[in-house]
PDB file of N, CA and C in Angstrom:
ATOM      1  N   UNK A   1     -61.795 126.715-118.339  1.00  0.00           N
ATOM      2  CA  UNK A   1     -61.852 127.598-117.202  1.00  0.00           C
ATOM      3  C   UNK A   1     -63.200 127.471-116.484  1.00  0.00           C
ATOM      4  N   UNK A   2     -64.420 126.973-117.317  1.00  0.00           N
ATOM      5  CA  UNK A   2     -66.081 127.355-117.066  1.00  0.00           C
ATOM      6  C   UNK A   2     -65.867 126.214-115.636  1.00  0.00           C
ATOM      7  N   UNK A   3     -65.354 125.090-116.174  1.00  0.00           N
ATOM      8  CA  UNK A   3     -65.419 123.716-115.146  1.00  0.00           C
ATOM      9  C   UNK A   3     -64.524 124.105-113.950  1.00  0.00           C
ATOM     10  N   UNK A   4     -63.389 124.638-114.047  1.00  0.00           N
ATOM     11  CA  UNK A   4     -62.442 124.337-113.209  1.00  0.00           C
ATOM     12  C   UNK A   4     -63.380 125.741-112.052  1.00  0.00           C
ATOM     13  N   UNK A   5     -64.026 126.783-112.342  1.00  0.00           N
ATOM     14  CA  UNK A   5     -64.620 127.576-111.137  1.00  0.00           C
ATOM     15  C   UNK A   5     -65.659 126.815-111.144  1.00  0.00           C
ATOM     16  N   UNK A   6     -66.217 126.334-111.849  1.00  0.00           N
ATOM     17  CA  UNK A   6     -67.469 125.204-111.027  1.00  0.00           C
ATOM     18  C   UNK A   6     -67.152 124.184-110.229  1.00  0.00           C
ATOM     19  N   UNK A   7     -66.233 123.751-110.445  1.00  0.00           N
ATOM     20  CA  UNK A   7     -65.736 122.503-109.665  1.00  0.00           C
ATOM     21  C   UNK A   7     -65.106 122.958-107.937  1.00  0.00           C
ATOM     22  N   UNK A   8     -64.096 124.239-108.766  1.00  0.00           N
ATOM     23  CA  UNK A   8     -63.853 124.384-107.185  1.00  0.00           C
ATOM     24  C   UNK A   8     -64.212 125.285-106.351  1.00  0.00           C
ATOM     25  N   UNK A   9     -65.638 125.564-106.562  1.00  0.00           N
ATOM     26  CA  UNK A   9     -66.889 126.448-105.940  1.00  0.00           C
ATOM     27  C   UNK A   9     -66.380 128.012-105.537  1.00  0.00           C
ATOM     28  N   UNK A  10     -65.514 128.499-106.463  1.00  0.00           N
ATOM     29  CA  UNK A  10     -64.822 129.379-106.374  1.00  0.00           C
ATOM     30  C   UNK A  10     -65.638 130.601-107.085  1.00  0.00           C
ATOM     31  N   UNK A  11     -65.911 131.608-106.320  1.00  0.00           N
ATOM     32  CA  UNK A  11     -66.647 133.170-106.672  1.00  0.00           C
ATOM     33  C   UNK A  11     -65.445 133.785-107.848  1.00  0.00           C
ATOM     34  N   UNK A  12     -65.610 134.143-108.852  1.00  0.00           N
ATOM     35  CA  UNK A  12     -65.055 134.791-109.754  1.00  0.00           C
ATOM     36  C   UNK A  12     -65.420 136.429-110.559  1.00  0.00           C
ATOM     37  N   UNK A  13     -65.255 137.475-110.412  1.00  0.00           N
ATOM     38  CA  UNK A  13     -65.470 138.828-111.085  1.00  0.00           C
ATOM     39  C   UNK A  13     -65.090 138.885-112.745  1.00  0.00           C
ATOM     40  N   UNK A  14     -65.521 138.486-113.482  1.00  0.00           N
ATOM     41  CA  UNK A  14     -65.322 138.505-115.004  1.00  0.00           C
ATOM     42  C   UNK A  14     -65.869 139.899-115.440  1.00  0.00           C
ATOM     43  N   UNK A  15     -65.293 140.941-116.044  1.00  0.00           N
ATOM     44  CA  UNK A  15     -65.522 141.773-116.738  1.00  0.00           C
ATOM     45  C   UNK A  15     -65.458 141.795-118.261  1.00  0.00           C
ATOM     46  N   UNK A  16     -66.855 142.116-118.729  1.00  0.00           N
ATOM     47  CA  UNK A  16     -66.731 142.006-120.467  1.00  0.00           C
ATOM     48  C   UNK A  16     -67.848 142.798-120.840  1.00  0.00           C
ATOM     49  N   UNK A  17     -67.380 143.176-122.200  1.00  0.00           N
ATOM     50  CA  UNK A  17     -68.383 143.794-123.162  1.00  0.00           C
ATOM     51  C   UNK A  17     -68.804 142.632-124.292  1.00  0.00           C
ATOM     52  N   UNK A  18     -69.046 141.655-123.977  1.00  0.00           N
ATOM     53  CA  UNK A  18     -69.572 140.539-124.848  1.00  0.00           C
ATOM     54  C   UNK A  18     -70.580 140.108-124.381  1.00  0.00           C
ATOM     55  N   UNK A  19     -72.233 140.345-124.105  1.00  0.00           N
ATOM     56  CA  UNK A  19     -73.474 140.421-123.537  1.00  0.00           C
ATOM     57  C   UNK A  19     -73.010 137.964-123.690  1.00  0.00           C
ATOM     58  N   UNK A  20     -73.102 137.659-124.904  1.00  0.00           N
ATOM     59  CA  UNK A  20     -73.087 136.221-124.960  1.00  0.00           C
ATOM     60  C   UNK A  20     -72.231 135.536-123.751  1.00  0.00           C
ATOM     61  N   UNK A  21     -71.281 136.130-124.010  1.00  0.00           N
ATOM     62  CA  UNK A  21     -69.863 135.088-122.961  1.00  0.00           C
ATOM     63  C   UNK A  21     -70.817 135.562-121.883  1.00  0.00           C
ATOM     64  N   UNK A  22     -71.274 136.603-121.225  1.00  0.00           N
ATOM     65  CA  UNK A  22     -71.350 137.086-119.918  1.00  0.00           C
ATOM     66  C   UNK A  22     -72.636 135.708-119.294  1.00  0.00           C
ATOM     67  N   UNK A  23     -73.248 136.091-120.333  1.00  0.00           N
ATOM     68  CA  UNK A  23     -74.499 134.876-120.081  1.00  0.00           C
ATOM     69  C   UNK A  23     -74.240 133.529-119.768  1.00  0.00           C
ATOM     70  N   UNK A  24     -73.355 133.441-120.683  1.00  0.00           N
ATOM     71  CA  UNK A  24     -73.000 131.778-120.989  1.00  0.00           C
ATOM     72  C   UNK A  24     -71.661 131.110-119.447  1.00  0.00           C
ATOM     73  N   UNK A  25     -71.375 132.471-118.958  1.00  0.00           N
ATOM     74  CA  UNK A  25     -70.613 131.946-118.094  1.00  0.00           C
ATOM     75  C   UNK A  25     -70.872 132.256-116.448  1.00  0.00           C
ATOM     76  N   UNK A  26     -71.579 133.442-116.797  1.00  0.00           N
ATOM     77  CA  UNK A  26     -71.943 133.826-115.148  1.00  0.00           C
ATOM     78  C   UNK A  26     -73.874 133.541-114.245  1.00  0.00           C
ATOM     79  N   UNK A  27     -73.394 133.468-113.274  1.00  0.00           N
ATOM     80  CA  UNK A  27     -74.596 133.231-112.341  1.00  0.00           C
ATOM     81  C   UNK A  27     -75.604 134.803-112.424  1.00  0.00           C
ATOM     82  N   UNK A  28     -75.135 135.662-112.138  1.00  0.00           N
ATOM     83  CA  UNK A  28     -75.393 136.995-112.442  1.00  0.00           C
ATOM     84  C   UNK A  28     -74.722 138.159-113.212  1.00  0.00           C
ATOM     85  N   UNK A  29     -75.130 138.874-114.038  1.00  0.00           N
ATOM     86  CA  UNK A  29     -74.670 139.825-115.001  1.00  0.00           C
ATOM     87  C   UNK A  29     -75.129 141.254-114.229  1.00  0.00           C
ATOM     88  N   UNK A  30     -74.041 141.726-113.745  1.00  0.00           N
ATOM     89  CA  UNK A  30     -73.756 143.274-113.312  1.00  0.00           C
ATOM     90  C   UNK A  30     -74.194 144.665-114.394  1.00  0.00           C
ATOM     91  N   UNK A  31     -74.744 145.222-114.370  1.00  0.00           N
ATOM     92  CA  UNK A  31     -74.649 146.451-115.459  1.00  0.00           C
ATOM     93  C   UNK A  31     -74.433 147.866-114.916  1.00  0.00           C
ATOM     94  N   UNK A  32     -73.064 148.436-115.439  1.00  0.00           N
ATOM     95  CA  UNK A  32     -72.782 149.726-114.820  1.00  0.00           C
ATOM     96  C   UNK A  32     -73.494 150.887-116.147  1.00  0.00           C
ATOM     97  N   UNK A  33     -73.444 151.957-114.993  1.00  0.00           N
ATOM     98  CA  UNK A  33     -74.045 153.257-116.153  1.00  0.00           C
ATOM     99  C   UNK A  33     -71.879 154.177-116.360  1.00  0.00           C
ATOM    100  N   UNK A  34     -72.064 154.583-117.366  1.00  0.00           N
ATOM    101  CA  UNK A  34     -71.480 155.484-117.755  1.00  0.00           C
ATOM    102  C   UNK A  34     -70.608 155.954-116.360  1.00  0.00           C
ATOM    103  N   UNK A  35     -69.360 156.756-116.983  1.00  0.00           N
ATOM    104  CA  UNK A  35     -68.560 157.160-115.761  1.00  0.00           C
ATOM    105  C   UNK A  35     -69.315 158.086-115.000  1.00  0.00           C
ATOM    106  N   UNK A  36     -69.219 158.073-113.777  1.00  0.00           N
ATOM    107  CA  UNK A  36     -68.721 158.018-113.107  1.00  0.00           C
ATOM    108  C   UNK A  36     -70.048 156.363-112.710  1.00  0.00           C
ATOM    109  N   UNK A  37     -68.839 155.526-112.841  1.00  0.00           N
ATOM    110  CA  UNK A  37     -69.700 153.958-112.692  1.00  0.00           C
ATOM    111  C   UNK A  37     -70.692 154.007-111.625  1.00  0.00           C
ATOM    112  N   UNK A  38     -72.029 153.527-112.080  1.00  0.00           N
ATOM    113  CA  UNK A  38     -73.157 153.429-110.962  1.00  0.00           C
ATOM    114  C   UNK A  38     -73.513 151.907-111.435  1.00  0.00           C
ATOM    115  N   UNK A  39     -74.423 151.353-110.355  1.00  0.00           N
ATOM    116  CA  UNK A  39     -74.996 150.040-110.557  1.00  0.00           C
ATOM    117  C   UNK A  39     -76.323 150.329-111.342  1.00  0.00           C
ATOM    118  N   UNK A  40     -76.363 149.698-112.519  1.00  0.00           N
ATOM    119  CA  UNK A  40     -77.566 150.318-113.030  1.00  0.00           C
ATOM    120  C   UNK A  40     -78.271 149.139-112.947  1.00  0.00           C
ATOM    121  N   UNK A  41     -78.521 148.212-113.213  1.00  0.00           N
ATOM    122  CA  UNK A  41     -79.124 146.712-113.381  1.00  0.00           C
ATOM    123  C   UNK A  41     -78.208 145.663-112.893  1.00  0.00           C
ATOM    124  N   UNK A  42     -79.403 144.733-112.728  1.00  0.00           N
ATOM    125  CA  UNK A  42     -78.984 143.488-112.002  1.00  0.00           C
ATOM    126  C   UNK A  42     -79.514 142.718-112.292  1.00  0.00           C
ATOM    127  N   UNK A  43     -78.740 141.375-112.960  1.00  0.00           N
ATOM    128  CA  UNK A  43     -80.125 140.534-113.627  1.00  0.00           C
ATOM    129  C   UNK A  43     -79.402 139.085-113.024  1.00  0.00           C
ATOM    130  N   UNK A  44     -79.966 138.642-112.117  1.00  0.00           N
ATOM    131  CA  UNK A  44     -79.686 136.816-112.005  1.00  0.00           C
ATOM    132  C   UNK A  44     -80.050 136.066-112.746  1.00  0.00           C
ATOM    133  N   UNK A  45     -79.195 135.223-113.210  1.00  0.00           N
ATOM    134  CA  UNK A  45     -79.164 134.662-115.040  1.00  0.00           C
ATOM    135  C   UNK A  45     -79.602 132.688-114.442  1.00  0.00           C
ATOM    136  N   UNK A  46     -81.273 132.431-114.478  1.00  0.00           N
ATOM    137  CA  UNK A  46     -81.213 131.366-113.953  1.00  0.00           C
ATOM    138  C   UNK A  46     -81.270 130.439-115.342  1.00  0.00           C
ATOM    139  N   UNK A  47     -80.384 129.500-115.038  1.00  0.00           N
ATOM    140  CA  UNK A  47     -80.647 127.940-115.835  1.00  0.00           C
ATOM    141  C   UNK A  47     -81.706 126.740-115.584  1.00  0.00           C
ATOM    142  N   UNK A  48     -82.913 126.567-115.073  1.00  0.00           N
ATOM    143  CA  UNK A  48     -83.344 126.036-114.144  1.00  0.00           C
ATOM    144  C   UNK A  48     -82.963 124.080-114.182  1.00  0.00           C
ATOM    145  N   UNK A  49     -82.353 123.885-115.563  1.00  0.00           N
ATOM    146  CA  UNK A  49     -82.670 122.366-115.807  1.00  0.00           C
ATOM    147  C   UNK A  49     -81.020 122.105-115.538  1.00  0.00           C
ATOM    148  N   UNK A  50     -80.920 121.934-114.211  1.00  0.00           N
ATOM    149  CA  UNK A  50     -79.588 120.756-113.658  1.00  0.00           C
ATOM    150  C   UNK A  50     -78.452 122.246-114.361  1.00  0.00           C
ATOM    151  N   UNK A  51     -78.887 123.594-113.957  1.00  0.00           N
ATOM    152  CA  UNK A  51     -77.738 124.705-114.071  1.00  0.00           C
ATOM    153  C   UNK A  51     -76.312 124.576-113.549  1.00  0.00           C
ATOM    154  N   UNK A  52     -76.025 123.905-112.761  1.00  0.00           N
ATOM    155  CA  UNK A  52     -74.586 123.346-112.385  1.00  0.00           C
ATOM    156  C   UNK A  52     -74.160 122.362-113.584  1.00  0.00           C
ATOM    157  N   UNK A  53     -74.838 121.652-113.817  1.00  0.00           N
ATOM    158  CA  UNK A  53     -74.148 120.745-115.325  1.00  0.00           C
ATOM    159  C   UNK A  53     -74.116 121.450-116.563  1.00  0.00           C
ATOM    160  N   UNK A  54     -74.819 122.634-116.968  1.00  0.00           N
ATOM    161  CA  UNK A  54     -74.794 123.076-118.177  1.00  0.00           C
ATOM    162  C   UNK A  54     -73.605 123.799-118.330  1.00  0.00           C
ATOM    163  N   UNK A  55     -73.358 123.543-119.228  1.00  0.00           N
ATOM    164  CA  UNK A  55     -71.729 124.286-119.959  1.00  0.00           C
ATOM    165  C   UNK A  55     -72.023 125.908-120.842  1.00  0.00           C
ATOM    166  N   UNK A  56     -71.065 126.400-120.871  1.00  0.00           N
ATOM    167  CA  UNK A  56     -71.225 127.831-121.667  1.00  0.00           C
ATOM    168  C   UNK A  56     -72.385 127.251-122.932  1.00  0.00           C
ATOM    169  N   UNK A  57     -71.457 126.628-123.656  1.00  0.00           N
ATOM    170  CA  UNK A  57     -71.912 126.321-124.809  1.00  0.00           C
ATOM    171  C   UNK A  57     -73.614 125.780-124.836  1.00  0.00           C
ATOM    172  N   UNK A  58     -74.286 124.879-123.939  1.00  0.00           N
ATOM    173  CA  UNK A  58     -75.642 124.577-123.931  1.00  0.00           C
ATOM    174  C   UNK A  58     -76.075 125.832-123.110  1.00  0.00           C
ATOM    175  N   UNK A  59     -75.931 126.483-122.570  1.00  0.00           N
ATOM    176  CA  UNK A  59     -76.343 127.768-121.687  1.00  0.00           C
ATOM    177  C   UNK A  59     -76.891 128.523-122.752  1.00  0.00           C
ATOM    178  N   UNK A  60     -75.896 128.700-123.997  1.00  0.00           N
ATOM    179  CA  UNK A  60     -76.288 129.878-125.867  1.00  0.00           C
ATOM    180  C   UNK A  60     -77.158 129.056-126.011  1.00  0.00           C
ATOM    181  N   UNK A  61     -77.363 127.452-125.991  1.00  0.00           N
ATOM    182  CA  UNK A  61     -78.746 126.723-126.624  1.00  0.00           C
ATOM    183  C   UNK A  61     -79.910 126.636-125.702  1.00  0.00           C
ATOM    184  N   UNK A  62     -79.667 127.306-124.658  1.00  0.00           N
ATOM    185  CA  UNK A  62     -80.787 126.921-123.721  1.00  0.00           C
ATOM    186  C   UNK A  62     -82.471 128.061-123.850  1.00  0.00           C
ATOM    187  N   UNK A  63     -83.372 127.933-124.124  1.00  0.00           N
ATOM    188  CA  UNK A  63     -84.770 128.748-124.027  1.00  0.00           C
ATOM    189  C   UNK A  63     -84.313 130.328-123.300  1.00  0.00           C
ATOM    190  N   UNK A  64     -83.554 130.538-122.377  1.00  0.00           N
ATOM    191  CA  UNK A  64     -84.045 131.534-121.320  1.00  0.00           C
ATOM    192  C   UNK A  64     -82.646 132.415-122.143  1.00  0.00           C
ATOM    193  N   UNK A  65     -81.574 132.032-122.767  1.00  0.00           N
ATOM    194  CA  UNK A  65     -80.429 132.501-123.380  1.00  0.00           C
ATOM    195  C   UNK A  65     -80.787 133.658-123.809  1.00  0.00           C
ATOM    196  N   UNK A  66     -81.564 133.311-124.929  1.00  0.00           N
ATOM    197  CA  UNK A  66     -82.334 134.839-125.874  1.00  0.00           C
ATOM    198  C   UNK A  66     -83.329 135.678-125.167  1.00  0.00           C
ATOM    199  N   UNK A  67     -83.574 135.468-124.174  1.00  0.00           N
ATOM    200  CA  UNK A  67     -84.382 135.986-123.149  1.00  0.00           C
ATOM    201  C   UNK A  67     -83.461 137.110-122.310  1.00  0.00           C
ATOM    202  N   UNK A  68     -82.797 136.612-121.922  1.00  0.00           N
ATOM    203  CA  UNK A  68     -81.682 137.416-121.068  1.00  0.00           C
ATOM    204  C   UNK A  68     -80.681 138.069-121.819  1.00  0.00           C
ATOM    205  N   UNK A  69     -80.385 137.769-122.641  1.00  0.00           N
ATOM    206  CA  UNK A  69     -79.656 138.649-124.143  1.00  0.00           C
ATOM    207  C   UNK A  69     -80.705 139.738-124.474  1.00  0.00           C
ATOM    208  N   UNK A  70     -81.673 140.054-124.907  1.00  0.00           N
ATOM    209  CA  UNK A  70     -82.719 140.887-124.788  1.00  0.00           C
ATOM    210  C   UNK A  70     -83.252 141.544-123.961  1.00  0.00           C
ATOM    211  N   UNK A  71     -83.334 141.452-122.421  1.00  0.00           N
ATOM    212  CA  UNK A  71     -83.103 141.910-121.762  1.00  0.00           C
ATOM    213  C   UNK A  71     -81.833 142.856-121.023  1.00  0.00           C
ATOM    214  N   UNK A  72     -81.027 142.464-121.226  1.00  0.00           N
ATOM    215  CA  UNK A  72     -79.325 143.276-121.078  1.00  0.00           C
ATOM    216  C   UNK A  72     -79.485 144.350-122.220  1.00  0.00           C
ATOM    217  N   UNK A  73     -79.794 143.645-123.627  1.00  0.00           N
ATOM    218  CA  UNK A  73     -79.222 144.931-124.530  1.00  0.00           C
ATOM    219  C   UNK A  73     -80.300 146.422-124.596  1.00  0.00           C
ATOM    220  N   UNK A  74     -81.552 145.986-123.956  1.00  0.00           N
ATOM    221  CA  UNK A  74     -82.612 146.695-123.971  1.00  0.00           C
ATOM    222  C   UNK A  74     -82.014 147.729-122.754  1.00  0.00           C
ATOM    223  N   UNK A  75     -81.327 147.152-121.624  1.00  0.00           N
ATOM    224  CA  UNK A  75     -80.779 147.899-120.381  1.00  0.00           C
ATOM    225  C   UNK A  75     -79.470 148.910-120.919  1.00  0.00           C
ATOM    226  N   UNK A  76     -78.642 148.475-121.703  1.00  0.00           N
ATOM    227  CA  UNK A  76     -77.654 148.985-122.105  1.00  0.00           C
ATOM    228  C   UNK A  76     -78.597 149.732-123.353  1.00  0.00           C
ATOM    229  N   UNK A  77     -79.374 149.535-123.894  1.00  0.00           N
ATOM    230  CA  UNK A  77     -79.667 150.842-124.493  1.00  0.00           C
ATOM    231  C   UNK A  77     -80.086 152.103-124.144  1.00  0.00           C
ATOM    232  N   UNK A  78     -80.782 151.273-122.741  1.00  0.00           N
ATOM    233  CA  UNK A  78     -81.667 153.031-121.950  1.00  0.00           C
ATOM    234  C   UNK A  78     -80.199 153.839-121.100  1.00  0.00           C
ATOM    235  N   UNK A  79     -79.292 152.911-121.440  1.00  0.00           N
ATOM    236  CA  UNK A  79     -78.029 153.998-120.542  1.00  0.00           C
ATOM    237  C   UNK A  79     -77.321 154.379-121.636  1.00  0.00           C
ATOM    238  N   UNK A  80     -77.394 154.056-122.982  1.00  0.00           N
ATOM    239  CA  UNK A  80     -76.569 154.851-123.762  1.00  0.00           C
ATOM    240  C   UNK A  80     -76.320 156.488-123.992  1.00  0.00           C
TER     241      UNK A  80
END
C-alpha cells in the first residue's frame, strides 16, 4: 500500500493508535486531545536522506524514528 500512495502522489488520511505504523508511513502525524476532538499537536515527520525512497520498514531503522516516537508519546501523555 506504502508504494502504491507514493507512486501515485496521492494525499491519504490514515487513522491509528499505533505511534510506529503512524511514523513509518506518514509525512505528518496529527494529534487530537480527548472528546470533544481538538488539534493538539502537529509534528512533520522529516526523513531527510532520499525520504521518497525510504520504505516503512527503513523509516523504524532510520536515526530521527526514535526521535519522533518520543516525541508523540511525551504529547499523548500531557493529554492523558
Amino acid at each position: 500500500m506504502f508504494s502504491i500512495l507514493k507512486q501515485e502522489g496521492k494525499t491519504t488520511l490514515m487513522v491509528t493508535h499505533d505511534i510506529p505504523e503512524g511514523i513509518s508511513m506518514a509525512d505528518r502525524m496529527l494529534i487530537l486531545s480527548r472528546r470533544p476532538a481538538t488539534l493538539a499537536a502537529d509534528f512533520p515527520l522529516d526523513f531527510p536522506e532520499a525520504a521518497e525512497a525510504l520504505t516503512p520498514l527503513a523509516r523504524r531503522n532510520h536515526p530521527n524514528f526514535s526521535t519522533y516516537f518520543n516525541l508523540i508519546w511525551k504529547e499523548l501523555d500531557v493529554h492523558e
